[in-house]
Protein backbone atom coordinates (compact mmCIF):
# COMPACT_ATOMS: atom_id res chain seq x y z
CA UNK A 1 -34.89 0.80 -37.25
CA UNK A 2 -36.42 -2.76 -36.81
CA UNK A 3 -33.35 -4.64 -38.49
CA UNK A 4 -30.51 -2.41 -35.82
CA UNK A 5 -32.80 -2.97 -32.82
CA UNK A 6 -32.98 -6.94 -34.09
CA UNK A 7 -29.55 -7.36 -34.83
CA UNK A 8 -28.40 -5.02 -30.88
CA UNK A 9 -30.79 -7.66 -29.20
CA UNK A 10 -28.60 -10.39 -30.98
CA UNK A 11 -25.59 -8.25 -30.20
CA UNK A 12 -26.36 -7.37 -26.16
CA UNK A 13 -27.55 -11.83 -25.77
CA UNK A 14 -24.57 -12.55 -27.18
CA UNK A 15 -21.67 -10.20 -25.51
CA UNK A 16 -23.71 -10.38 -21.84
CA UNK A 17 -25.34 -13.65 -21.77
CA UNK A 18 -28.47 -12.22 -20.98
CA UNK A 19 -31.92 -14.01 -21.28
CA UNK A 20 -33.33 -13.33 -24.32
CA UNK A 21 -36.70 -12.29 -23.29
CA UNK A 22 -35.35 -10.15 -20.56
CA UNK A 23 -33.56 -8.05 -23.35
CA UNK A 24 -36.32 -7.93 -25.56
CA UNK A 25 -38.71 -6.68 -22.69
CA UNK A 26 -36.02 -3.86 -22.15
CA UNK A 27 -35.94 -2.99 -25.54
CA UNK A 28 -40.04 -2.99 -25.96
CA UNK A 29 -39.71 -0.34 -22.80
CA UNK A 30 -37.42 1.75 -24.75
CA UNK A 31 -39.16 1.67 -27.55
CA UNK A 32 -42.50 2.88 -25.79
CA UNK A 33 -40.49 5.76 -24.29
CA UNK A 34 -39.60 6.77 -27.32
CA UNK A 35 -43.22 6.54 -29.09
CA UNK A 36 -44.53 8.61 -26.19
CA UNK A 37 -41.77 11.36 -27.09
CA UNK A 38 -42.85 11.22 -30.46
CA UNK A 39 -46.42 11.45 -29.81
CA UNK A 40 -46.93 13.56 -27.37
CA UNK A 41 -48.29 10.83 -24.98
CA UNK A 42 -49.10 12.19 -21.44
CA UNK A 43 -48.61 10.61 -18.35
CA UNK A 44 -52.25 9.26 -18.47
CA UNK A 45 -51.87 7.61 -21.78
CA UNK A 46 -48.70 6.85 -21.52
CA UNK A 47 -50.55 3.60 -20.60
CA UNK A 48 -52.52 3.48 -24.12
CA UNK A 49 -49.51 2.59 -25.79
CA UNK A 50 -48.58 -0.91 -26.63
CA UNK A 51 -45.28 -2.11 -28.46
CA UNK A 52 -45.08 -5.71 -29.73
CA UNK A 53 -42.32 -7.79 -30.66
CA UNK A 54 -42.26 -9.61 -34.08
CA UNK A 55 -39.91 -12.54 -33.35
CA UNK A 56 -40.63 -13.84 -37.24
CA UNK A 57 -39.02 -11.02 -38.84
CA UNK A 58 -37.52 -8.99 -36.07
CA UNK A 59 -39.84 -6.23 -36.74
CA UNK A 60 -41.40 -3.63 -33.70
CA UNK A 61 -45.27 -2.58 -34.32
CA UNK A 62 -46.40 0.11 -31.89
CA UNK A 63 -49.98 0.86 -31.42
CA UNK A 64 -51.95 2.77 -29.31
CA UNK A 65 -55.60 2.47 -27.12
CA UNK A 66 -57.94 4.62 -28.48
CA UNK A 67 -61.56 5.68 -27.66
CA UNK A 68 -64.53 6.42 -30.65
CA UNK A 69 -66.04 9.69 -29.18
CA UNK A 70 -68.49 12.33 -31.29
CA UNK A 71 -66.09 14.95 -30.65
CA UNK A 72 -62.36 14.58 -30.16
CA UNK A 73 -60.73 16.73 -27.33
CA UNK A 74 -57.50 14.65 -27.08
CA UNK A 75 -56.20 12.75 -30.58
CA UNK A 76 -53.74 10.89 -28.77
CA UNK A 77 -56.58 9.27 -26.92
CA UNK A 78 -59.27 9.51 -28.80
CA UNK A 79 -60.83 9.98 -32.84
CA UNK A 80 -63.75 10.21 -34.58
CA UNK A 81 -66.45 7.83 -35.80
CA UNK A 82 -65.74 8.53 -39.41
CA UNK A 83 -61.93 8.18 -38.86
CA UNK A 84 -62.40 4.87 -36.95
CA UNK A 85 -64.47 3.03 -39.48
CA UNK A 86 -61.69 4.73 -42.49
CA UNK A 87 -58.73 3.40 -40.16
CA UNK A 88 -60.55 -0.13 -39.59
CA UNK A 89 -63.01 -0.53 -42.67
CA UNK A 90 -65.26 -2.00 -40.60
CA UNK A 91 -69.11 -0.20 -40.60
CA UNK A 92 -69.67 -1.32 -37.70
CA UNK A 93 -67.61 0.62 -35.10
CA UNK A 94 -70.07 2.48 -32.83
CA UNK A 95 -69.52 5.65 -30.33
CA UNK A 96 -67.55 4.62 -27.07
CA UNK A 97 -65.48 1.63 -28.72
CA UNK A 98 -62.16 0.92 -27.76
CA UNK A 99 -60.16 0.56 -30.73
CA UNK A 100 -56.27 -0.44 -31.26
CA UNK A 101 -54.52 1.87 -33.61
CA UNK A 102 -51.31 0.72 -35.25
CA UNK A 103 -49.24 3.21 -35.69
CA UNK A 104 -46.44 4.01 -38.07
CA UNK A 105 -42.74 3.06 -36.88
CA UNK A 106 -40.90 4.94 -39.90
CA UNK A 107 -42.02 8.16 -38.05
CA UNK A 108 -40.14 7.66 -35.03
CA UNK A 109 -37.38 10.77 -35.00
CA UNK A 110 -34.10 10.71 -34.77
CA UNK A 111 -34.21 11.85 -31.03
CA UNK A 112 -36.84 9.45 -30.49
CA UNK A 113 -34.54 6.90 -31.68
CA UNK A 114 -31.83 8.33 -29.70
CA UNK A 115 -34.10 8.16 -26.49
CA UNK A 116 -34.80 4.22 -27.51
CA UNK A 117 -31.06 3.66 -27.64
CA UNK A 118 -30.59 5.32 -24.11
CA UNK A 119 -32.93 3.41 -22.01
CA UNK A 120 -32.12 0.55 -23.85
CA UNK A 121 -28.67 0.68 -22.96
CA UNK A 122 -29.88 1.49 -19.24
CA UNK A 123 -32.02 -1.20 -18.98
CA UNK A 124 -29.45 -4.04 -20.43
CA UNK A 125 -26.75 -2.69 -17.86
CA UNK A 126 -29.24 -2.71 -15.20
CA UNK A 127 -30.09 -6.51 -16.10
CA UNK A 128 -26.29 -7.12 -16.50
CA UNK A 129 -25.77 -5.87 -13.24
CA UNK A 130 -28.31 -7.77 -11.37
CA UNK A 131 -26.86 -10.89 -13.35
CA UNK A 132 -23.88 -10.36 -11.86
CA UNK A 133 -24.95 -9.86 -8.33
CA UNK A 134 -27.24 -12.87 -8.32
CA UNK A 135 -24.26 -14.93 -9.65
CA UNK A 136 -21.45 -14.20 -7.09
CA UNK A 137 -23.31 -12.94 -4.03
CA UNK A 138 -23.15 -16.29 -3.08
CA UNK A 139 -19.39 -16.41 -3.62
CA UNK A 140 -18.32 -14.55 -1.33
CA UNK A 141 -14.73 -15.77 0.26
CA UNK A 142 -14.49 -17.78 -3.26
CA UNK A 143 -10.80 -17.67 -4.88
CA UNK A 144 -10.28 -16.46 -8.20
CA UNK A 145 -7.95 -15.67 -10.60
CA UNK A 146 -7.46 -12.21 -12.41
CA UNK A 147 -5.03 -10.30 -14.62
CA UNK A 148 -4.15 -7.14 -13.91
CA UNK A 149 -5.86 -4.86 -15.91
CA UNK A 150 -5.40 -1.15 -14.82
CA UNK A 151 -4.71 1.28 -11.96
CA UNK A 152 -7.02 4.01 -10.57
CA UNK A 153 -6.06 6.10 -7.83
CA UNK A 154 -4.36 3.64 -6.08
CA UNK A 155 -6.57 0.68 -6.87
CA UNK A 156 -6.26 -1.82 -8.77
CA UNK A 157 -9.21 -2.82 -11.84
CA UNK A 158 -8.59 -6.53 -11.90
CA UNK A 159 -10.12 -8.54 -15.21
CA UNK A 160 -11.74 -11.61 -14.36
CA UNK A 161 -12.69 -12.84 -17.87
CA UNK A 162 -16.07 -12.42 -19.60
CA UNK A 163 -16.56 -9.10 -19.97
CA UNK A 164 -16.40 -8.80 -16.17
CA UNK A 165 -14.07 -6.49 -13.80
CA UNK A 166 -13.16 -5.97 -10.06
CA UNK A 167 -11.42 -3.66 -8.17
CA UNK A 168 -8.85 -4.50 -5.47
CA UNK A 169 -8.74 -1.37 -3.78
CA UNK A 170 -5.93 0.26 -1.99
CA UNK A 171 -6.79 -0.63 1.61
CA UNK A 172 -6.93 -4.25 0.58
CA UNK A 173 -3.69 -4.67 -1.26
CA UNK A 174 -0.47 -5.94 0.48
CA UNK A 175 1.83 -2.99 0.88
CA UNK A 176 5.03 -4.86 0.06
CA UNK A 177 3.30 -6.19 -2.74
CA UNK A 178 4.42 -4.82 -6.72
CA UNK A 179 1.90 -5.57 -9.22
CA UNK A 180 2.71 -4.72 -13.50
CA UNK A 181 -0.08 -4.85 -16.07
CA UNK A 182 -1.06 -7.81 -17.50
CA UNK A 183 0.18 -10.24 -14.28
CA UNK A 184 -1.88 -12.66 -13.05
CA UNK A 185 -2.46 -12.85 -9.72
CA UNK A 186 -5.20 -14.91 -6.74
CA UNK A 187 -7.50 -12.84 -5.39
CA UNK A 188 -10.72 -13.33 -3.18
CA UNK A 189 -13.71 -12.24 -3.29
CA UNK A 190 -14.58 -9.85 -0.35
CA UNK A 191 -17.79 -8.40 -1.61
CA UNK A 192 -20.40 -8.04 -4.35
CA UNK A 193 -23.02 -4.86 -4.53
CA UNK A 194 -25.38 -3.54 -6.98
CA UNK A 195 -24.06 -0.40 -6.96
CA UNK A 196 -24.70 1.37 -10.37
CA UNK A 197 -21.67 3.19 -9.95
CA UNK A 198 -18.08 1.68 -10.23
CA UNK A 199 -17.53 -1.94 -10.15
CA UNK A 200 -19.64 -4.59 -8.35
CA UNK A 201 -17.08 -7.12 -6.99
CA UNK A 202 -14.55 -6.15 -4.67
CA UNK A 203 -11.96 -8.59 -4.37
CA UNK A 204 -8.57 -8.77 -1.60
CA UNK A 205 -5.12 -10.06 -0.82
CA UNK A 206 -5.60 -9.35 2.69
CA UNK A 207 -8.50 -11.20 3.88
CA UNK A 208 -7.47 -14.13 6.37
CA UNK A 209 -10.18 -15.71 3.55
CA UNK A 210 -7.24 -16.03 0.76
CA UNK A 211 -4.98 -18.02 3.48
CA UNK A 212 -8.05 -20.36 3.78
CA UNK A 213 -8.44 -21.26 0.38
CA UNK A 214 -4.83 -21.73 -0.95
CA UNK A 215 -4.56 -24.23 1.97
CA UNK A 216 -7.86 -25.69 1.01
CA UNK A 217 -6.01 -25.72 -2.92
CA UNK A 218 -2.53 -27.02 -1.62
CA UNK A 219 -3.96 -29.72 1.03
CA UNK A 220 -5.76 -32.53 0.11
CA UNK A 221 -6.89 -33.52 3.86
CA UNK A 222 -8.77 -29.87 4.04
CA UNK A 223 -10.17 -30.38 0.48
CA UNK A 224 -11.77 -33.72 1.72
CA UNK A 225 -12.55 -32.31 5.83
CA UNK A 226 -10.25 -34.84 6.98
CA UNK A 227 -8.67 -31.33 8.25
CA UNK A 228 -10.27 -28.45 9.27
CA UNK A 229 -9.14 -24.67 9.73
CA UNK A 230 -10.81 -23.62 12.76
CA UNK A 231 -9.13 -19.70 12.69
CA UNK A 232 -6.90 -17.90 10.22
CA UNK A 233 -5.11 -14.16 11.29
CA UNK A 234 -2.87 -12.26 9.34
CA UNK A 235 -0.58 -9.36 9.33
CA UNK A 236 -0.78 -8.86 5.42
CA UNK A 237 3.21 -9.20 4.01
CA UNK A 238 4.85 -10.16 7.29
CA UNK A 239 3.09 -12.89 9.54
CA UNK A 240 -0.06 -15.14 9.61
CA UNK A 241 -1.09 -18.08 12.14
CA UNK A 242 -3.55 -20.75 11.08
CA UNK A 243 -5.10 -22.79 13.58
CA UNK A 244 -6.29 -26.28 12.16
CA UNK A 245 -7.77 -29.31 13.57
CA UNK A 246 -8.18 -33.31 12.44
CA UNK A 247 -11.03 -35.38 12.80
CA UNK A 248 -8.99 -38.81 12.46
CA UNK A 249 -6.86 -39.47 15.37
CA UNK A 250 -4.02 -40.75 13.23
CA UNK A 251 -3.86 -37.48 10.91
CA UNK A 252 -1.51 -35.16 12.52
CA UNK A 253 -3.24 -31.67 11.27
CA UNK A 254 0.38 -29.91 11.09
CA UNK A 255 2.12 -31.90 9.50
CA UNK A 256 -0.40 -32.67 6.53
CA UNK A 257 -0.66 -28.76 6.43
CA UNK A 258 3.23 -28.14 6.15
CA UNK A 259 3.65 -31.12 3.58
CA UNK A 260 6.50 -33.40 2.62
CA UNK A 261 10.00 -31.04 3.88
CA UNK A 262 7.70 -28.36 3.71
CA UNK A 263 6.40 -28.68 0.01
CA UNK A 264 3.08 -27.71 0.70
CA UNK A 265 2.96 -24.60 3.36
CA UNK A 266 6.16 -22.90 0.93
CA UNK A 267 3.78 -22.75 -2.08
CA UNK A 268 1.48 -20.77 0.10
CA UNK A 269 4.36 -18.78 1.27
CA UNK A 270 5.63 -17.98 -2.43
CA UNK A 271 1.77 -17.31 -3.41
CA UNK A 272 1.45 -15.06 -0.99
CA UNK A 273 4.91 -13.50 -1.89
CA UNK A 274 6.74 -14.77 1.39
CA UNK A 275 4.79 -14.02 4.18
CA UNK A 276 5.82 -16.00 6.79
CA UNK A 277 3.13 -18.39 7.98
CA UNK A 278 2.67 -20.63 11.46
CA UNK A 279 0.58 -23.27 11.55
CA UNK A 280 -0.93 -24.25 14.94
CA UNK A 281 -3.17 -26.98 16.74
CA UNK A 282 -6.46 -26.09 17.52
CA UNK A 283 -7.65 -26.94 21.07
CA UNK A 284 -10.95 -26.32 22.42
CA UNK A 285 -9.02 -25.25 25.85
CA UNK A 286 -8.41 -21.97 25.50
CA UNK A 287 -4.58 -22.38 27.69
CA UNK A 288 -3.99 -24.94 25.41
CA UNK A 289 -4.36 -23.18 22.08
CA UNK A 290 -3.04 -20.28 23.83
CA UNK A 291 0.13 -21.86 24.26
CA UNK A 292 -0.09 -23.77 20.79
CA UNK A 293 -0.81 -19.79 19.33
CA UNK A 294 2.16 -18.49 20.89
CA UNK A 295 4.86 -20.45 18.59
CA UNK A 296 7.27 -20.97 17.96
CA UNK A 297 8.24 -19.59 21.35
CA UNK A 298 7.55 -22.32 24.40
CA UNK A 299 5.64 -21.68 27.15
CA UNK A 300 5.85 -22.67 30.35
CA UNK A 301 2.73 -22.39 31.89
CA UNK A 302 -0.86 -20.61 31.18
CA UNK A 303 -2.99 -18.77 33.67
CA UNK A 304 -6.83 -17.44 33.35
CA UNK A 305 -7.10 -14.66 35.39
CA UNK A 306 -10.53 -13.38 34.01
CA UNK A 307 -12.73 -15.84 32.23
CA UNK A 308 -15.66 -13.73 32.01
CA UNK A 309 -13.58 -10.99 30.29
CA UNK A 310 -11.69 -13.55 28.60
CA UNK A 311 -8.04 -12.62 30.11
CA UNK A 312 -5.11 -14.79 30.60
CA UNK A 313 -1.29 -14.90 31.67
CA UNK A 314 1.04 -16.70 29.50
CA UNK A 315 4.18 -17.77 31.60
CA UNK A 316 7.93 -17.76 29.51
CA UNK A 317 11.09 -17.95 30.59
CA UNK A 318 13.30 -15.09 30.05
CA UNK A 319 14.84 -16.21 26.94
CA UNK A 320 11.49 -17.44 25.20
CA UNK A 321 9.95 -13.98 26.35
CA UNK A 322 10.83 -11.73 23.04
CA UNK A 323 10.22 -14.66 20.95
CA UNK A 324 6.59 -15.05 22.39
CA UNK A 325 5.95 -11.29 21.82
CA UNK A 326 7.40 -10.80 18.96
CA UNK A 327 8.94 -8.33 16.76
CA UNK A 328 6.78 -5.22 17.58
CA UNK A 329 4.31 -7.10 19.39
CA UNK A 330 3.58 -9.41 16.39
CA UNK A 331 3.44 -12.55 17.56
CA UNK A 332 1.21 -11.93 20.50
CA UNK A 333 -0.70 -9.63 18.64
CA UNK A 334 -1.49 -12.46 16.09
CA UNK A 335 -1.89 -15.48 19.15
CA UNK A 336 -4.34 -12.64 20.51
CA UNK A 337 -6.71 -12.64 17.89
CA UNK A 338 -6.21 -16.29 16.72
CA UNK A 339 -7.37 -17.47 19.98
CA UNK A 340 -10.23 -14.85 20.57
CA UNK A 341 -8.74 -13.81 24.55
CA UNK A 342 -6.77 -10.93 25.79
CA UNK A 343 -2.84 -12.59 26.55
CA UNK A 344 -0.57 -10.61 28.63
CA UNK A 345 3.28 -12.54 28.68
CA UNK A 346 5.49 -12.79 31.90
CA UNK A 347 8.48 -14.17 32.32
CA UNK A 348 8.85 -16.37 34.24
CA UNK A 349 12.24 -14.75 36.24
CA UNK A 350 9.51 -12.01 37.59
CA UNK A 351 7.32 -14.18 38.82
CA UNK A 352 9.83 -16.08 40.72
CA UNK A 353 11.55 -12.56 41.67
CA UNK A 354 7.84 -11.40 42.77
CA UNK A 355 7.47 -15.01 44.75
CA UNK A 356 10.69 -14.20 46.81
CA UNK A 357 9.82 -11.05 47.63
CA UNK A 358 6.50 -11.82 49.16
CA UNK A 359 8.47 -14.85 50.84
CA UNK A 360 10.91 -12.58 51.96
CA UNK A 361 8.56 -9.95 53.30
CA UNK A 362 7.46 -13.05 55.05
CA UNK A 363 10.72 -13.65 57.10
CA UNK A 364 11.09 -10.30 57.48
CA UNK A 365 7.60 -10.01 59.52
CA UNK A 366 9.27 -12.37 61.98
CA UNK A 367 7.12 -15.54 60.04
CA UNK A 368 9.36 -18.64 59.16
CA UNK A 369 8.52 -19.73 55.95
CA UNK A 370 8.67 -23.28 54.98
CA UNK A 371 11.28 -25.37 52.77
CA UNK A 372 8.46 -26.54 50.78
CA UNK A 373 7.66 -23.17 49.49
CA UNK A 374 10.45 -23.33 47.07
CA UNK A 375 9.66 -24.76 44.01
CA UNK A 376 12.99 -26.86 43.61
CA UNK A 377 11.51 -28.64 47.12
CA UNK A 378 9.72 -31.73 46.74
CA UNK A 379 7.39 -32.60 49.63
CA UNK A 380 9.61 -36.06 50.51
CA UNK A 381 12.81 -33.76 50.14
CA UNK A 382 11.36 -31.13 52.87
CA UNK A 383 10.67 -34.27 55.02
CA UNK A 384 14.13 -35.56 55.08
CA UNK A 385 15.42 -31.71 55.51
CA UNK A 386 12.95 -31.29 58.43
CA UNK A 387 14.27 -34.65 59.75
CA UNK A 388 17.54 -33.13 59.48
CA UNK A 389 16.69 -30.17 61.79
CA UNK A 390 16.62 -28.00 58.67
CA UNK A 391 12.85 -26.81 58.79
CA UNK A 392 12.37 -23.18 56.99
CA UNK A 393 14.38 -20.80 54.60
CA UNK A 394 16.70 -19.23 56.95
CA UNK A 395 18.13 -22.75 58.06
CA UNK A 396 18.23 -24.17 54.14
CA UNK A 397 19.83 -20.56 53.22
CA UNK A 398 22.34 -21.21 56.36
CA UNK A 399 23.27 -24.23 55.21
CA UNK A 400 26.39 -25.83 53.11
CA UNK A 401 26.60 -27.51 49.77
CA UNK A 402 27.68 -30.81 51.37
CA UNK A 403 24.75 -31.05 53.78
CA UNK A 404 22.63 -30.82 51.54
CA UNK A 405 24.19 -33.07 48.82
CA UNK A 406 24.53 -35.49 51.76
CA UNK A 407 20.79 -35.25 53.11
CA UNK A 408 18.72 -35.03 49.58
CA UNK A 409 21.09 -37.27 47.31
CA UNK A 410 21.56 -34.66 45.12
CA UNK A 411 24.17 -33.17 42.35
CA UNK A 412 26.39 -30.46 43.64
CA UNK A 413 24.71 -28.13 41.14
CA UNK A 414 20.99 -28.78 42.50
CA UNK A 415 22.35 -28.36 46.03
CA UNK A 416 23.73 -24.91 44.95
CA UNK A 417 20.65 -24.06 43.17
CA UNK A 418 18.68 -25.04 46.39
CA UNK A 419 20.72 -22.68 48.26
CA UNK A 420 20.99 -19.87 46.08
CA UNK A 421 17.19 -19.89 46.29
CA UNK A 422 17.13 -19.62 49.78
CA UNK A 423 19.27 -16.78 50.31
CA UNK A 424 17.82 -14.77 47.50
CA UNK A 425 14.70 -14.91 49.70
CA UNK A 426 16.53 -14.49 52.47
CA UNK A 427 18.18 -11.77 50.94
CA UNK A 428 14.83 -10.17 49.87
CA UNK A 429 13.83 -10.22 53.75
CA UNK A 430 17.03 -8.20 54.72
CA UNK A 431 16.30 -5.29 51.60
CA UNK A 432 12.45 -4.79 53.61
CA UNK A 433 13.76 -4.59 56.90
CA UNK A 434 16.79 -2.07 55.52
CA UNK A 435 14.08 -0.08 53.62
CA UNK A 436 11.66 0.07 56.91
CA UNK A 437 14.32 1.17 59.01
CA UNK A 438 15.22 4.19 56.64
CA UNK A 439 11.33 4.94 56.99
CA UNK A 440 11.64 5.19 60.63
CA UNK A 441 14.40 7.15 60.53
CA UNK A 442 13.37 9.25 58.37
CA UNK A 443 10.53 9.92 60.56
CA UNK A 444 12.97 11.34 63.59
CA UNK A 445 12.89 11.58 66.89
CA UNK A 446 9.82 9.58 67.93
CA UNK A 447 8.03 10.38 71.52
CA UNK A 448 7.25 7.53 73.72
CA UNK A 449 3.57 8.41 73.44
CA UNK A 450 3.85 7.80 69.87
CA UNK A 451 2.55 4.81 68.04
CA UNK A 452 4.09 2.55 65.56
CA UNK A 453 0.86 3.45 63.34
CA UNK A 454 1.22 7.45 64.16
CA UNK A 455 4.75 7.55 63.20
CA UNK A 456 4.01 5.67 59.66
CA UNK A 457 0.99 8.38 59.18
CA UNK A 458 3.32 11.02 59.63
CA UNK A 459 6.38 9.64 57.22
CA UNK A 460 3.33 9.11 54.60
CA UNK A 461 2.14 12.62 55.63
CA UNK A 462 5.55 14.13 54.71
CA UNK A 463 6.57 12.09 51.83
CA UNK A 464 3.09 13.36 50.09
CA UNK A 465 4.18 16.83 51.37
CA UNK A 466 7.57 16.23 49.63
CA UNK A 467 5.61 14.71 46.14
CA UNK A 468 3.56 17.29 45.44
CA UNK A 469 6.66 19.74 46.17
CA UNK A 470 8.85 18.18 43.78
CA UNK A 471 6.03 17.89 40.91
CA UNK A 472 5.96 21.83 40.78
């Protein structure tokens, strides 16, 4: 039994790389489990046995604490003068001695052995396992590379080499993704446990970590922080955005990230099994990289409506809008987290559409509203209108192509676009006054003790009436 527990100690050191003396203190523990089985130890002298490690010859001697009493109640603890000075030939031994008994390995059963094997076995996987925690805890977001070994349930056992697995489970594989036995594939890793059940590291394709650290592979300037990545999202399969940022002022982050016609960012993209990836400038002002975040759509201008809540407005025009949101939202969704603030996109016909209206209400209310609130209206060009006699909407909307081409020095097209402006407000003021006369006269006949104010409470009165009506 000495020469297979010497030669498994050998055996386990080699296949595991475990310490030696951490194995052979395992296998001295399983060996004094198994003596106690054999000998009937009890819990209280479970503590009398000692098992000692011949290095020389590879040899285990067991022995056990034992007392020199008159009479002997418990042999496992105790025996007799007469059978102390036999065991130890020594005359001397006295009543109350503590003694050291050797005692005989060759009578160690076969389910004693059996027991010695188990714990043994326990004990080395134990050690393994704490091996392997203490060795990639640390290496966390690391990337590696695997074969793929086998599947199991829907995840994937990936072999890392050296006797060591991980599993890439279901919820962090890429979904348009096709793996086949035995392919090799880049993973990273996402976590590392000491979980005595299944396997310790848990690796992913779908951490925004893996899009870190085959740019960190493929670009030289991140390798050496002449480039940083500030931010990395991804939509696993379809889209990512990483934001990235230089610390030389004549190293354009973007381009050393997309690489000579592209040679650098399409390895990522073929890695990655052509996921489409943007690669944006980092700004510390949030309507900067907002804007930045949004491409490859432009935008035209960048409002924050809520800076405590971290909100903002992101201004397009019409035909950048369903490029800056994105097919299903993407693209927003992705600028969104990238930038860390809630983005809502406008174009930037409704807000102009919104700004006429309220300019219309305006004229409508009997107000004039000035040239200069158009936005094609420079504050010289409203001077030389005014100078003109041309001094609010209504008179720019009333007035012809050829006055104004005349009076601003303008094309024939910006004169037109000038006055189209003007009477689309213009316009605007006639729909409010044609929608507050159908109020009124909706109202009826109105009394001449009535009010203005009475006769709107009763239309509002009646049109709830008619609501509520027309909901049943």
């Amino acid at each position: 039994m000495a020469t297979t527990i010497g030669q498994n100690i050998e055996i386990l050191c080699n296949e595991h790389g475990l310490d030696r003396a951490l194995v052979v203190e395992a296998m001295k523990e399983a060996v004094r489990a198994a003596a106690r089985k054999q000998f009937k130890a009890s819990d209280k002298t479970d503590q009398s046995i000692e098992v000692e490690w011949n290095d020389s010859d590879g040899s285990v001697e067991i022995s056990a604490h034992k007392t020199v009493v008159e009479v002997v109640e418990n042999p496992a603890t105790e025996l007799s003068l007469d059978e102390a000075r036999d065991l130890t030939g020594d005359d001397g031994v006295e009543i109350g001695d503590e003694l050291l008994i050797p005692l005989p390995t060759e009578e160690l059963g076969r389910i004693a052995a059996q027991t010695a094997k188990q714990i043994l076995v326990q004990k080395v996987r134990e050690a393994v396992r704490e091996k392997v925690y203490e060795e990639y805890i640390d290496r966390k977001g690391e990337l590696i590379n695997g074969v793929v070994k086998r599947f199991e349930r829907g995840d994937m056992i990936v072999d890392l080499g050296v006797n060591l697995e991980a599993i890439l489970p279901k919820s962090h594989q890429v979904r348009s993704e096709n793996w086949n036995q035995g392919e090799r594939l880049r993973v990273v890793i996402d976590d590392v446990t000491k979980d005595p059940k299944g396997q310790q590291i848990r690796v992913s394709r779908t951490s925004p970590e893996l899009l870190k650290r085959l740019f960190e592979m493929e670009v030289p300037e991140i390798y050496d922080d002449t480039v940083n990545i500030k931010s990395a999202v991804r939509e696993p399969g379809e889209r990512a955005k990483i934001a990235v940022t230089s610390n030389e002022k004549d190293v354009d982050p973007v381009g050393a990230c997309v690489g000579m016609k592209g040679s650098r960012v399409q390895a990522i993209i073929k890695e990655l099994r052509g996921e489409k990836i943007d690669i944006i400038e980092w700004s510390d002002e949030p309507s900067v990289f907002a804007a930045n975040a949004l491409s490859p759509a432009k935008v035209s201008q960048v409002r924050i409506t809520d800076i405590d809540n971290r909100k903002m407005e992101v201004i397009v025009t019409e035909d950048q809008l369903s490029l800056a949101i994105g097919k299903r939202g993407q693209n927003v969704r992705l600028a969104t987290r990238l930038v860390g603030w809630d983005i809502d996109i406008i174009s930037e016909e409704k807000i102009k559409a919104e700004i006429t209206k309220q300019m219309g209400k305006l004229i409508a209310s009997g107000e004039a509203v000035p040239v200069t609130a158009l936005e094609a209206v420079t504050n010289v060009q409203a001077e030389v209108l005014q100078a003109k006699g041309i001094d609010d909407i209504q008179g720019l909307a009333d007035s012809t192509v050829d006055q104004i081409v005349d009076a601003l020095d303008v094309s024939m097209d910006e004169a037109e676009k000038i006055i189209a402006s003007a009477k689309a407000i213009v316009a605007a003021s006639a729909e409010g006054e044609v929608a507050e006369e159908q109020v009124v006269a909706e109202a009826g006949p109105v009394g001449e003790a009535e009010t203005t104010a009475e006769v709107v409470t009763e239309v509002e009165t009646s049109n709830d009436g008619a609501g509520e009506g027309s909901n049943m």
